[in-house]
PDB file of N, CA and C in Angstrom:
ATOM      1  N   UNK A   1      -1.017  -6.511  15.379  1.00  0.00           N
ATOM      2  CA  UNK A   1      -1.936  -6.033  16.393  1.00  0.00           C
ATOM      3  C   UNK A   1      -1.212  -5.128  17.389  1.00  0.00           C
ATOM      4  N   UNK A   2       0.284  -5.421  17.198  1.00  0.00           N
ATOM      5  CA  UNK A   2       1.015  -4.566  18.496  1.00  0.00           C
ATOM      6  C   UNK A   2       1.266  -2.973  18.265  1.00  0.00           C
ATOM      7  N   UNK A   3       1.472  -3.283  16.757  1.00  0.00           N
ATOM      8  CA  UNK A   3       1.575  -1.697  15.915  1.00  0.00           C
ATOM      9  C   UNK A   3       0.489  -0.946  16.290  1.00  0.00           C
ATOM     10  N   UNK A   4      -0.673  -1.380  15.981  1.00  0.00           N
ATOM     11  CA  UNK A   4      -2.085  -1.396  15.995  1.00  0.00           C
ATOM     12  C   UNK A   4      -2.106  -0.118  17.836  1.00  0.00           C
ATOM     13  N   UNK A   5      -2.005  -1.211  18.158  1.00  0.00           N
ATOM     14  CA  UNK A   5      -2.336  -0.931  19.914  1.00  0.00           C
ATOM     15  C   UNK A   5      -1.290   0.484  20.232  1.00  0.00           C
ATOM     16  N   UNK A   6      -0.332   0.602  19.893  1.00  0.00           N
ATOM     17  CA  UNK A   6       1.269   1.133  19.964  1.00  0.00           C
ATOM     18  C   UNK A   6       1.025   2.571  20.009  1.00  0.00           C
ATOM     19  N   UNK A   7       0.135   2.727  18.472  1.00  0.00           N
ATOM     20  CA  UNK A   7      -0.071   3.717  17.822  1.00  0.00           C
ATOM     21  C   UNK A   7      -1.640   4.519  17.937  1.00  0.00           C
ATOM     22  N   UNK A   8      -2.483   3.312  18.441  1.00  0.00           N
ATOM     23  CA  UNK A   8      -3.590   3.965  19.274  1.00  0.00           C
ATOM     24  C   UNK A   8      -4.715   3.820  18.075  1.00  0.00           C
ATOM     25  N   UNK A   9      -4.507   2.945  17.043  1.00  0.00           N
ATOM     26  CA  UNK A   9      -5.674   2.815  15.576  1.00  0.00           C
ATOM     27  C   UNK A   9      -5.912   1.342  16.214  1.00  0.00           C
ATOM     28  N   UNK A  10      -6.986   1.531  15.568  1.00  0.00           N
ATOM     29  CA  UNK A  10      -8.275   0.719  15.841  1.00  0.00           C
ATOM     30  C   UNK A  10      -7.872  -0.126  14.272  1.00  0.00           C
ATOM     31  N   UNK A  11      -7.359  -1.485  14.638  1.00  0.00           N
ATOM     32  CA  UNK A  11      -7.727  -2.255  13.454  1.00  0.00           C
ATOM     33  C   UNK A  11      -8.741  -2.659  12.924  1.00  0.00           C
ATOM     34  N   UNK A  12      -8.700  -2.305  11.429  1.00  0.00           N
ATOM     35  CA  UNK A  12     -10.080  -2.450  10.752  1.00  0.00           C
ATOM     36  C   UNK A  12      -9.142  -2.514   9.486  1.00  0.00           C
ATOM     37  N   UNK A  13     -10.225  -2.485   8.240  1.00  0.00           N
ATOM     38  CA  UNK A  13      -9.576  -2.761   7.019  1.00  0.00           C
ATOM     39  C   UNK A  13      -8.708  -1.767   6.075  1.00  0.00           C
ATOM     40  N   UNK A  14      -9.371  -0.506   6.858  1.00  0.00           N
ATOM     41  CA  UNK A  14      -8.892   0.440   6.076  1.00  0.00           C
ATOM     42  C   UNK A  14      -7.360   0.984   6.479  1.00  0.00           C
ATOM     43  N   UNK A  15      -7.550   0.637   8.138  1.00  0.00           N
ATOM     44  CA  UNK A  15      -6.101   0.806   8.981  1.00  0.00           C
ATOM     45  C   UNK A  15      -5.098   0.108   8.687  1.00  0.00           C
ATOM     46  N   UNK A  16      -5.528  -0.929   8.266  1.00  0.00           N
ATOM     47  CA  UNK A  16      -4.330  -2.422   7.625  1.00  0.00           C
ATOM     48  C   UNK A  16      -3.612  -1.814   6.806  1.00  0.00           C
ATOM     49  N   UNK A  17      -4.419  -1.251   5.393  1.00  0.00           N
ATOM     50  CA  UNK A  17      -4.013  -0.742   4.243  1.00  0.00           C
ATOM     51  C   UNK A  17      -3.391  -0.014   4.274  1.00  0.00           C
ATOM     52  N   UNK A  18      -3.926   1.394   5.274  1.00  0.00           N
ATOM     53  CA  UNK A  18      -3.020   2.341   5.087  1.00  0.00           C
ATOM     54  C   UNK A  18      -1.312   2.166   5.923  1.00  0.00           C
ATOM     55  N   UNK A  19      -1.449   1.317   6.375  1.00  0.00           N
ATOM     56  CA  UNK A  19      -0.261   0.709   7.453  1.00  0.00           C
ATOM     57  C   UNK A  19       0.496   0.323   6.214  1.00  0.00           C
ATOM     58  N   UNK A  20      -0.098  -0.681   5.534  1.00  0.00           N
ATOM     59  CA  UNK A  20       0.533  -1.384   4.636  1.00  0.00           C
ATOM     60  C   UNK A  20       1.418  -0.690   3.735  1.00  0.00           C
ATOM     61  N   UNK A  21       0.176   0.007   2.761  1.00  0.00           N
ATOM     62  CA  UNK A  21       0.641   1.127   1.945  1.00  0.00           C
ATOM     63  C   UNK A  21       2.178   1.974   2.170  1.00  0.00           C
ATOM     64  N   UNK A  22       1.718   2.465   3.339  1.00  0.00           N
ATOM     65  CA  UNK A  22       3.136   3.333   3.909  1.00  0.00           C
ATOM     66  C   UNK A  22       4.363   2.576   3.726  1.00  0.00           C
ATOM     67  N   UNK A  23       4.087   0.960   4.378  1.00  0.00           N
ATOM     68  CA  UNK A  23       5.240   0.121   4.353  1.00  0.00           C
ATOM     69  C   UNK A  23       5.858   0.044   2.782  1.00  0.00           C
ATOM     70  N   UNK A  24       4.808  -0.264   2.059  1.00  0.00           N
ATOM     71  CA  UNK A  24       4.870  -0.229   0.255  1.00  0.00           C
ATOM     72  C   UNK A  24       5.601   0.516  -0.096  1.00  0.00           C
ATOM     73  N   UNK A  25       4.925   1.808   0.211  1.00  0.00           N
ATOM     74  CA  UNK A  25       5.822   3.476  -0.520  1.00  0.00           C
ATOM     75  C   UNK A  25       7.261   3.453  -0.308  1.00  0.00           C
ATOM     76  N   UNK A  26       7.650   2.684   1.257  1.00  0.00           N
ATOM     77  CA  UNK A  26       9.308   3.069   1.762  1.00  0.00           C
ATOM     78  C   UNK A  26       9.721   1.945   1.062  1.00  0.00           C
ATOM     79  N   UNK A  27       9.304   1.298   0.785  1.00  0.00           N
ATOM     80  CA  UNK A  27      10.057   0.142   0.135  1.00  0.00           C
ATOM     81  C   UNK A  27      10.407   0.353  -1.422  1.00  0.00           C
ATOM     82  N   UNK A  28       8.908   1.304  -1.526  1.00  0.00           N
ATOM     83  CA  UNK A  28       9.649   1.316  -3.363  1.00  0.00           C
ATOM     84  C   UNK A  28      10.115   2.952  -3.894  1.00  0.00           C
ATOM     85  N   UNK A  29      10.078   3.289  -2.609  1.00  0.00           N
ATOM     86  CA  UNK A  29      11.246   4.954  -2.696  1.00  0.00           C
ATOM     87  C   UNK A  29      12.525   4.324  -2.706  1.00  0.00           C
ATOM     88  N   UNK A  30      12.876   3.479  -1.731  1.00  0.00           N
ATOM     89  CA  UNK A  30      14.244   3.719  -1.739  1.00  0.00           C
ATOM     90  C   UNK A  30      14.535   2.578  -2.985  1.00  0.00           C
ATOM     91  N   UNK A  31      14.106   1.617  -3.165  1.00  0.00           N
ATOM     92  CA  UNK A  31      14.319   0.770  -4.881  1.00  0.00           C
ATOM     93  C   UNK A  31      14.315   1.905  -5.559  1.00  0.00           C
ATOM     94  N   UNK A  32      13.587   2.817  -5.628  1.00  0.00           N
ATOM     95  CA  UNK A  32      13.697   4.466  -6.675  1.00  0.00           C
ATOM     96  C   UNK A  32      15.148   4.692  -7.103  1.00  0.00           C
ATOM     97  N   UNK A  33      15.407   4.285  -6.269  1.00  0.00           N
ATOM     98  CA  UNK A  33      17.390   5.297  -6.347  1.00  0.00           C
ATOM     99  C   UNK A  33      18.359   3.914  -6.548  1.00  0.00           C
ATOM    100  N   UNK A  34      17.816   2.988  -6.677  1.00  0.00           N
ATOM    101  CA  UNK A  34      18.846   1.526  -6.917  1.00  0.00           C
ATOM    102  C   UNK A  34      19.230   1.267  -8.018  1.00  0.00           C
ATOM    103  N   UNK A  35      19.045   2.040  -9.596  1.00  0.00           N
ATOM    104  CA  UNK A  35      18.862   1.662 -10.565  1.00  0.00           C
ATOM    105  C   UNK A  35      17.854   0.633 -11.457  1.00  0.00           C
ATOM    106  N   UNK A  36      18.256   0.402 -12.886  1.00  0.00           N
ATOM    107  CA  UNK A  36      17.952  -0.562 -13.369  1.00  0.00           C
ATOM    108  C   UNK A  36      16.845  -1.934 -12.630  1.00  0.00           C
ATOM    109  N   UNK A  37      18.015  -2.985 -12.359  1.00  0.00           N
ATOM    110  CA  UNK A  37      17.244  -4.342 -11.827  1.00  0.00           C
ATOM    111  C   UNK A  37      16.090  -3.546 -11.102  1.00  0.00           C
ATOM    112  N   UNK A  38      16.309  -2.345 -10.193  1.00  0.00           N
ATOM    113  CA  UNK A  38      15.812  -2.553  -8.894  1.00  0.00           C
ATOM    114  C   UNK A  38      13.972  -2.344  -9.087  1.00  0.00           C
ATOM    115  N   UNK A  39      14.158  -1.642 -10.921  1.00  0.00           N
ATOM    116  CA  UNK A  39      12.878  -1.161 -11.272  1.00  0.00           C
ATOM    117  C   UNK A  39      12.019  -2.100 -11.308  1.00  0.00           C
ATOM    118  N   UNK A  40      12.468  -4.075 -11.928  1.00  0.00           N
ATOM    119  CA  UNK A  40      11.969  -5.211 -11.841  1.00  0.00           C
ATOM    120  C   UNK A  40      11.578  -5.339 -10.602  1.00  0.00           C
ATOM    121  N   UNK A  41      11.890  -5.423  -9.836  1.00  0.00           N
ATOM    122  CA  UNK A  41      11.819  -5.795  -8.463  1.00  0.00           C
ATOM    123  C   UNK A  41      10.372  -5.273  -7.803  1.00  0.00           C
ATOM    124  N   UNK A  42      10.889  -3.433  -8.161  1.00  0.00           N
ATOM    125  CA  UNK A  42       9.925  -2.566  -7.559  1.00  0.00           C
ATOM    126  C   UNK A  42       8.344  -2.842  -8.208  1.00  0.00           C
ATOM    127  N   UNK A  43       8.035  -3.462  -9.466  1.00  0.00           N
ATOM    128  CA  UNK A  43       7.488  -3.628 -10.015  1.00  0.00           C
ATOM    129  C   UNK A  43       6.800  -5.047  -9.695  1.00  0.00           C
ATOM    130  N   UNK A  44       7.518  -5.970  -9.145  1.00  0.00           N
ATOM    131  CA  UNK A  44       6.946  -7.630  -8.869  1.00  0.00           C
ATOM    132  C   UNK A  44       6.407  -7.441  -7.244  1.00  0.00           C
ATOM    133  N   UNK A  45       7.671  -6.684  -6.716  1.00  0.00           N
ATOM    134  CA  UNK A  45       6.799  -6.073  -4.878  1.00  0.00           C
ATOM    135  C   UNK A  45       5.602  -5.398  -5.305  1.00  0.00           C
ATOM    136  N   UNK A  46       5.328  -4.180  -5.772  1.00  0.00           N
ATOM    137  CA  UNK A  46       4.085  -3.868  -6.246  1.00  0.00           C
ATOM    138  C   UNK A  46       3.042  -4.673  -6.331  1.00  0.00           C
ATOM    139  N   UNK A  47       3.327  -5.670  -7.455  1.00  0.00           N
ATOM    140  CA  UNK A  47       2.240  -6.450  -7.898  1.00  0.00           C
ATOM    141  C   UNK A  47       2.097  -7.653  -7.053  1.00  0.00           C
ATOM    142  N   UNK A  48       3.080  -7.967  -6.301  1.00  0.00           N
ATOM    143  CA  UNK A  48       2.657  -8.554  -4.969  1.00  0.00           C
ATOM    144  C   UNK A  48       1.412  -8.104  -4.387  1.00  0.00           C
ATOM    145  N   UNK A  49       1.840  -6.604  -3.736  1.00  0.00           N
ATOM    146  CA  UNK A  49       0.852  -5.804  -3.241  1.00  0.00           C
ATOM    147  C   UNK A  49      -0.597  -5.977  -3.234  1.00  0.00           C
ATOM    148  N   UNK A  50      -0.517  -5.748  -4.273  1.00  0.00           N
ATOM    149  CA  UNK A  50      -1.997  -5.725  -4.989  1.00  0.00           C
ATOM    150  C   UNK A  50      -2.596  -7.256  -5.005  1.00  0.00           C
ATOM    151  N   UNK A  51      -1.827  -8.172  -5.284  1.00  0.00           N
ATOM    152  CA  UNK A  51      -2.410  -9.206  -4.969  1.00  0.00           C
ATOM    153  C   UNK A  51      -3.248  -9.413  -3.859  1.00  0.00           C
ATOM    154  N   UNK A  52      -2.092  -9.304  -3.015  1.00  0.00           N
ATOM    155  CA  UNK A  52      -2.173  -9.136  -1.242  1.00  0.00           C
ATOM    156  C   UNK A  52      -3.823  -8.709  -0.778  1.00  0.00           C
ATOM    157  N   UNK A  53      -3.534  -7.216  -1.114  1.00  0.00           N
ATOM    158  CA  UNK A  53      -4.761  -6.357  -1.510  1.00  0.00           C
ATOM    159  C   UNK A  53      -6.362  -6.769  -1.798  1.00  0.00           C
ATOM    160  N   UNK A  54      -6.175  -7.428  -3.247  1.00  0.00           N
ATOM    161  CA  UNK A  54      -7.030  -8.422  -3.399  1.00  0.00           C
ATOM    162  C   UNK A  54      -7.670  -9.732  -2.746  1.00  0.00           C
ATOM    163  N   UNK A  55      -6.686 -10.177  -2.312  1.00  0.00           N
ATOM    164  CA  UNK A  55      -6.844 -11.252  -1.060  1.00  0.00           C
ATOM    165  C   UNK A  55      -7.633 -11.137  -0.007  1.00  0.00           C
ATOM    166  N   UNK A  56      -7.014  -9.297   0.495  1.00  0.00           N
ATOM    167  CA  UNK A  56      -8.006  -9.459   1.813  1.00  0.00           C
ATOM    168  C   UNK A  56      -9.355  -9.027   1.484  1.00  0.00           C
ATOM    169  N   UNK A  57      -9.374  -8.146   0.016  1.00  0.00           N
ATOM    170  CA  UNK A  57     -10.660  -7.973   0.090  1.00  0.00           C
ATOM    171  C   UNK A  57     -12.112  -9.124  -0.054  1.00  0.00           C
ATOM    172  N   UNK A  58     -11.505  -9.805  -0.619  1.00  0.00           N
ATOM    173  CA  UNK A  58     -11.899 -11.261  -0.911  1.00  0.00           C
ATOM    174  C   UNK A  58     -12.328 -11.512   0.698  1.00  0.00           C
ATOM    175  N   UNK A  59     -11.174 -11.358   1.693  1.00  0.00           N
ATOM    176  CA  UNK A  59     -11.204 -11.991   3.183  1.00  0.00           C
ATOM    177  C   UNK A  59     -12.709 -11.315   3.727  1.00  0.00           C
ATOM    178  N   UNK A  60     -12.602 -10.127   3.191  1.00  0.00           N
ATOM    179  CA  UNK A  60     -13.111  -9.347   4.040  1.00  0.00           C
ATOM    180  C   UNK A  60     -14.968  -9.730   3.940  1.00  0.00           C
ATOM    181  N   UNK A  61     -14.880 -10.198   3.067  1.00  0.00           N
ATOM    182  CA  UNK A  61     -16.303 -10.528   2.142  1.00  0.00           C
ATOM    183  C   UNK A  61     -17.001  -9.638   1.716  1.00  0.00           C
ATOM    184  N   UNK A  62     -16.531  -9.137   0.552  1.00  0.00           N
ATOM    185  CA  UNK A  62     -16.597  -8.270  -0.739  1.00  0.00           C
ATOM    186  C   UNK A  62     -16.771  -9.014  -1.369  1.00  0.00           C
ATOM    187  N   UNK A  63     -18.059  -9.050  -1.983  1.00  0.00           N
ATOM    188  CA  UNK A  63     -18.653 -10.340  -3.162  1.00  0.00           C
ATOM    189  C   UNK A  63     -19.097  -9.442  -4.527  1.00  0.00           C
ATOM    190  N   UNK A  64     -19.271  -8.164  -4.147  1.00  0.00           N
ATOM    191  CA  UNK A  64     -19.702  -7.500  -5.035  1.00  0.00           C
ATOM    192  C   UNK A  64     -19.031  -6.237  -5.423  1.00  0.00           C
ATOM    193  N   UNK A  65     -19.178  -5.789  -6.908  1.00  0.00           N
ATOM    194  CA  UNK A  65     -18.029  -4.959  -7.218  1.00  0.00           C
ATOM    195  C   UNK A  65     -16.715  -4.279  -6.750  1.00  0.00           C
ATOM    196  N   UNK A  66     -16.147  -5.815  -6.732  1.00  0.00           N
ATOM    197  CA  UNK A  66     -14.670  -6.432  -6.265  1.00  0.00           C
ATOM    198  C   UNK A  66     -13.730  -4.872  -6.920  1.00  0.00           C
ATOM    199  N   UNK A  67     -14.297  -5.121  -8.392  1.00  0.00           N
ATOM    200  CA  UNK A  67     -12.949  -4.205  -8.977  1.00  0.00           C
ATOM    201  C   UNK A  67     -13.267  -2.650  -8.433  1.00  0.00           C
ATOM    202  N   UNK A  68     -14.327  -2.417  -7.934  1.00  0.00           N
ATOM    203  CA  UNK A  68     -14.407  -0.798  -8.190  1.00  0.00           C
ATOM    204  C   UNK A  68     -13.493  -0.908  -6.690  1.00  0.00           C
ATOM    205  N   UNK A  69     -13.968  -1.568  -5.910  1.00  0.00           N
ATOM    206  CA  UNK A  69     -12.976  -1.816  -4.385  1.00  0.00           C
ATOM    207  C   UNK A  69     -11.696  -1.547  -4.524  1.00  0.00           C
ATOM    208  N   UNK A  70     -11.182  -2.186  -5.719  1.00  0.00           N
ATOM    209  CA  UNK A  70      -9.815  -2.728  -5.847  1.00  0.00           C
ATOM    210  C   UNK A  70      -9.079  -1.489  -6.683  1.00  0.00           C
ATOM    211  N   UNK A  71     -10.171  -0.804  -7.549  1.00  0.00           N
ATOM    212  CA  UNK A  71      -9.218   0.124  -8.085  1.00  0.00           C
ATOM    213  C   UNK A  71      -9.426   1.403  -7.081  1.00  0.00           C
ATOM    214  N   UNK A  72     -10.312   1.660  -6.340  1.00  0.00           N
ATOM    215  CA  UNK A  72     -10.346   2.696  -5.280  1.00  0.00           C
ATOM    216  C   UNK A  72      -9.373   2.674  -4.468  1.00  0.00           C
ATOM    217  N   UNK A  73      -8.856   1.129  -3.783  1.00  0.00           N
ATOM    218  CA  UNK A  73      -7.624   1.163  -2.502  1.00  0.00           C
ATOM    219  C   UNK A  73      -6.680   1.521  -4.103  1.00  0.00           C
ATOM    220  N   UNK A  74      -6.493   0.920  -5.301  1.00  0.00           N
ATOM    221  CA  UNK A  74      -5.613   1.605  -5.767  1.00  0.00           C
ATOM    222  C   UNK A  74      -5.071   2.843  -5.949  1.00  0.00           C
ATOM    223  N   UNK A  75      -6.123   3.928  -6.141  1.00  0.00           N
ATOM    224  CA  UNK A  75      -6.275   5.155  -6.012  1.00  0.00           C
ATOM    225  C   UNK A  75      -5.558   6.039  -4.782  1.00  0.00           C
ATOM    226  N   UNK A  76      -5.928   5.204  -3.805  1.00  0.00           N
ATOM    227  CA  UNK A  76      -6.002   5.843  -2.053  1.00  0.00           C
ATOM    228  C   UNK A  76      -4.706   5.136  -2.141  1.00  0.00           C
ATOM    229  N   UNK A  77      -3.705   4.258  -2.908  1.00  0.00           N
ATOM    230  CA  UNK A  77      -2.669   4.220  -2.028  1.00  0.00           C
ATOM    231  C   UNK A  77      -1.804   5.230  -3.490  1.00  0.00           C
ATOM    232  N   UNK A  78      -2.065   5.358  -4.414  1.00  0.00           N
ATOM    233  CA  UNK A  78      -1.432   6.124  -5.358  1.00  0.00           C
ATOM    234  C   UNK A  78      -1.105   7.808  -4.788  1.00  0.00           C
ATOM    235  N   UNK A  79      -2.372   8.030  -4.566  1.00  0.00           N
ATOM    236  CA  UNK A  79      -2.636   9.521  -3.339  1.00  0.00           C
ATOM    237  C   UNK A  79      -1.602   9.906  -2.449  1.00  0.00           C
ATOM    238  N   UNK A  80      -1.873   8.648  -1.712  1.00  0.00           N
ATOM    239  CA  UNK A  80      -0.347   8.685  -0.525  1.00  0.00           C
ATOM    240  C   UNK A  80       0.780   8.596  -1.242  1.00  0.00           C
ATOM    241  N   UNK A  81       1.120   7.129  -1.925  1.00  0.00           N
ATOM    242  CA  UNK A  81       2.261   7.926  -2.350  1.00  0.00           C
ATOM    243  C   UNK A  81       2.735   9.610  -3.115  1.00  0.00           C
ATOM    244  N   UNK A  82       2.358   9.985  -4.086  1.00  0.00           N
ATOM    245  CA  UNK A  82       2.045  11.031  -4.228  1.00  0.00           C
ATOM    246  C   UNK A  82       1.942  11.845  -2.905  1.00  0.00           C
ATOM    247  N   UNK A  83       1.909  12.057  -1.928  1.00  0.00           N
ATOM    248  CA  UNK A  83       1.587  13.065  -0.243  1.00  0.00           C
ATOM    249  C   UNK A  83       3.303  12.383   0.226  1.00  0.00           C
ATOM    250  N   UNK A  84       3.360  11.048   0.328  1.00  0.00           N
ATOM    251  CA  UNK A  84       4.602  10.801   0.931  1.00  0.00           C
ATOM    252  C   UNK A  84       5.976  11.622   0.184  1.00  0.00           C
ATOM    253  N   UNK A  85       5.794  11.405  -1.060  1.00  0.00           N
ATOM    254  CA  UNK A  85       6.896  11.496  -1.774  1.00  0.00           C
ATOM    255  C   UNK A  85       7.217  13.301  -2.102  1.00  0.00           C
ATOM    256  N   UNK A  86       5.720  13.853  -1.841  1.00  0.00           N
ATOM    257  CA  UNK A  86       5.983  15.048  -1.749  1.00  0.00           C
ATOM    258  C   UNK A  86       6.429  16.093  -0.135  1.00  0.00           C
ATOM    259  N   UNK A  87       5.802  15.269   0.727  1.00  0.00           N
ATOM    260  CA  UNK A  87       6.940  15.368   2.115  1.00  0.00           C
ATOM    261  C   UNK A  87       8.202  14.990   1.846  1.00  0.00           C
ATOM    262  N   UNK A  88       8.985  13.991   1.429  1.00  0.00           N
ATOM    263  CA  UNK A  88      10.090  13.916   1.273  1.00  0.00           C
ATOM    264  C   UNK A  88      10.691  14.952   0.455  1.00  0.00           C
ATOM    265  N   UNK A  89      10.041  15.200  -0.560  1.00  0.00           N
ATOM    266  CA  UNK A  89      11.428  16.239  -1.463  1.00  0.00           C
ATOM    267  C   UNK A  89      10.944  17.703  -0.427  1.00  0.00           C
ATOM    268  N   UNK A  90       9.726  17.844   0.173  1.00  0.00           N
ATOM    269  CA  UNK A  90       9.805  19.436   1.677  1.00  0.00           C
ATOM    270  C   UNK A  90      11.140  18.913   2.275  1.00  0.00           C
ATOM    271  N   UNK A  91      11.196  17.933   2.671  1.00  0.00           N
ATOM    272  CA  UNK A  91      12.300  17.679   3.557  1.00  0.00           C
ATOM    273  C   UNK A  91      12.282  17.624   4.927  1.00  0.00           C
TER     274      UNK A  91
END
């Protein structure tokens, strides 16, 4: 909530995510460059994620076409990454 306030967004569900997301992307850029193991890893944090993901939509009370929900925030955080990762190699 302090991030929230800090930064001047209005928590809601979509603000969570994209908060989240961002946190996601830096976490599995820099596993990017760790090798090997780090691809396991990057891959079980991921699917953490998405769990996560799933969870709140569940919270949120989404009773009805759960998956199209679920593959849309998938989409919208695939996007960003894709936007993040292409700011990084601008530099």
């Amino acid at each position: 909530a302090e991030l929230f306030r800090a930064v001047g967004l209005e928590e809601t569900f979509r603000a969570r995510h994209a908060v989240m997301s961002l946190h996601v992307w830096m976490v599995l850029h820099r596993l990017r460059r760790q090798g090997d193991e780090a691809k396991r890893v990057s891959q079980d944090y991921y699917d953490c994620f998405q769990h996560d993901v799933e969870k709140r939509v569940h919270q949120e009370g989404v009773r009805v076409r759960v998956s199209k929900w679920l593959k849309d925030l998938e989409t919208i955080f695939y996007g960003s990454a894709v936007a993040y990762d292409k700011a990084m190699e601008a530099g």
